[in-house]
Protein backbone atom coordinates (compact mmCIF):
# COMPACT_ATOMS: atom_id res chain seq x y z
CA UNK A 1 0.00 0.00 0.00
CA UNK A 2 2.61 2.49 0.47
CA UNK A 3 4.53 2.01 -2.74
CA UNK A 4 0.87 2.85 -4.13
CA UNK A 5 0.83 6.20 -2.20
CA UNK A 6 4.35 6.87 -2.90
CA UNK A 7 3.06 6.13 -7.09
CA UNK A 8 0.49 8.33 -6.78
CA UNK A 9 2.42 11.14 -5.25
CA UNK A 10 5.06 11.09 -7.92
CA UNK A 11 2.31 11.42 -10.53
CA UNK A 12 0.52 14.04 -9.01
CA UNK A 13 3.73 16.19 -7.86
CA UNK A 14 4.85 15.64 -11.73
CA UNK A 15 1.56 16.80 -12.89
CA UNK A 16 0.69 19.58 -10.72
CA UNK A 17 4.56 20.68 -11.50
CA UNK A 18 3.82 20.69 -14.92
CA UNK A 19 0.54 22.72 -14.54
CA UNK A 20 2.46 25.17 -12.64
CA UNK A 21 5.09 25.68 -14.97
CA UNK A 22 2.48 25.99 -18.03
CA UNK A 23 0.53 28.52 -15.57
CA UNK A 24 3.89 30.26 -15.67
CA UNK A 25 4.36 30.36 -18.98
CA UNK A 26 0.88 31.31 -20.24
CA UNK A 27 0.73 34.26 -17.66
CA UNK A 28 4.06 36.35 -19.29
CA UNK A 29 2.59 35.46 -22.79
CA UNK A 30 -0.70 37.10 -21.24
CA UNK A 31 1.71 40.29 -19.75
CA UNK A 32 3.82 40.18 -23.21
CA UNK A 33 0.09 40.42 -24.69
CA UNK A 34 -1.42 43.44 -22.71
CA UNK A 35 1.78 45.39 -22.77
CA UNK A 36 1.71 45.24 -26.09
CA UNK A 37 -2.01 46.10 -26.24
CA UNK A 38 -1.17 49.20 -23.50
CA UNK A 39 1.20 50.48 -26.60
CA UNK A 40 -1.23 49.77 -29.75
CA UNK A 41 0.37 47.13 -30.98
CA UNK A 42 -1.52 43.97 -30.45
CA UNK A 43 -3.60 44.07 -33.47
CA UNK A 44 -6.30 41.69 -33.86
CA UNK A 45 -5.19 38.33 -32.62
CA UNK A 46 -8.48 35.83 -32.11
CA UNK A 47 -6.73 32.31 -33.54
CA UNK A 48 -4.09 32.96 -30.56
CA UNK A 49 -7.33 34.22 -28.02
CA UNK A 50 -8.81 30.96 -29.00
CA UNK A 51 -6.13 28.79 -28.49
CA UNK A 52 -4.98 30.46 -24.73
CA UNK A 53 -8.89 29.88 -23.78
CA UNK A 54 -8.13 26.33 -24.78
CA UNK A 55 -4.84 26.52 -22.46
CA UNK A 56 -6.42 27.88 -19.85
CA UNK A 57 -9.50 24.94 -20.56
CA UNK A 58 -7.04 22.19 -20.38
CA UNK A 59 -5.21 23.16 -17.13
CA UNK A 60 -8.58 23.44 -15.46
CA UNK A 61 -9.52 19.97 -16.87
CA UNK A 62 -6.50 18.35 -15.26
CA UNK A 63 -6.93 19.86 -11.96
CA UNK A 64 -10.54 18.81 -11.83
CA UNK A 65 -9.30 15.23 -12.79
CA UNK A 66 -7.03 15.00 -9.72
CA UNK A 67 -9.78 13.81 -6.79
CA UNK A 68 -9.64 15.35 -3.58
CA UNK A 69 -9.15 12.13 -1.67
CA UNK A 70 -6.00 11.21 -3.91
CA UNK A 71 -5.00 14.86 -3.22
CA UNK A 72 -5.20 13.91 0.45
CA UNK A 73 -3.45 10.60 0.44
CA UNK A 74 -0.48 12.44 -0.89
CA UNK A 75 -0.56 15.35 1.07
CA UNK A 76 -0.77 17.53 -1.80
CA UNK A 77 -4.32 19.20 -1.73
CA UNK A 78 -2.34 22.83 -0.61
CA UNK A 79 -0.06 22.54 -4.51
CA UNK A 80 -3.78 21.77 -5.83
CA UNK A 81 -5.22 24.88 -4.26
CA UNK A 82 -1.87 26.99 -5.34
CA UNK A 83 -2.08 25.52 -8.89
CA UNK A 84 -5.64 26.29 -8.85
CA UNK A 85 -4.83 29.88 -8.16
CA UNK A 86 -2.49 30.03 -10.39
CA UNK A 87 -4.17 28.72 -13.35
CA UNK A 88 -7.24 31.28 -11.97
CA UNK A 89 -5.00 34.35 -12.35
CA UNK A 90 -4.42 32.99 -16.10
CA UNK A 91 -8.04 33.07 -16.97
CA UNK A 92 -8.44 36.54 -14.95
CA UNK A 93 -5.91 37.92 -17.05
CA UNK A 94 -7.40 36.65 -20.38
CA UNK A 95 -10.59 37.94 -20.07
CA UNK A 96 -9.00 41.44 -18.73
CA UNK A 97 -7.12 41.31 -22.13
CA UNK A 98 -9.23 43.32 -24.44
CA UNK A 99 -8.90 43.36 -28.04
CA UNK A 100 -8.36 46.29 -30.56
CA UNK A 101 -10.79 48.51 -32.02
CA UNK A 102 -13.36 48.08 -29.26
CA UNK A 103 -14.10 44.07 -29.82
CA UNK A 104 -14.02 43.90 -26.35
CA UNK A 105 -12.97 41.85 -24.18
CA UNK A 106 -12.10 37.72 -24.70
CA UNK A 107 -14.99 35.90 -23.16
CA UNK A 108 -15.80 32.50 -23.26
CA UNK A 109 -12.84 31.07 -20.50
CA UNK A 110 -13.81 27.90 -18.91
């Protein structure tokens, strides 16, 4: 049973490290994007909003799949709730990101 735990926390600490690191990544292509929207420069970009909604889809979709009582087992449900945060910010910042010319701003994030 505890080589089982000791599985199971190696999968989850690889995954939620994984989901952190994307969370990392998406958030200073979200700060590249508004600062260049602050300057005019953006332009009109809605294959690449599509595709961070998606991003921002996904990493929710594998933190749902992670069960709170396997969260538990490996001691890991405060990473979940950090990772959640993190992955919140992401979304927050998408929809703040508003598009040129008055389209207003992304919608749709899961």
């Amino acid at each position: 049973m505890a080589v089982v735990v000791v599985l199971k926390h190696v999968r989850l600490t690889r995954a939620l490290q994984a989901i952190e690191m994307a969370a990392v990544s998406l958030d200073g292509e979200l700060a590249a994007l508004h600062a260049a929207g602050q300057v005019g420069l953006l332009g009109n970009h809605a294959e690449e909003a599509t595709l961070l909604r998606t991003y921002v889809r996904t990493l929710r979709v594998l933190l749902q799949a992670m069960t709170p009582d396997e969260l538990d087992e490996a001691g890991l449900s405060e990473r979940h709730g950090l990772a959640e945060a993190a992955v919140g910010r992401c979304a927050a910042a998408l929809r703040a990101l508003e598009l040129p010319a008055g389209s207003g701003p992304l919608s749709g994030i899961a």
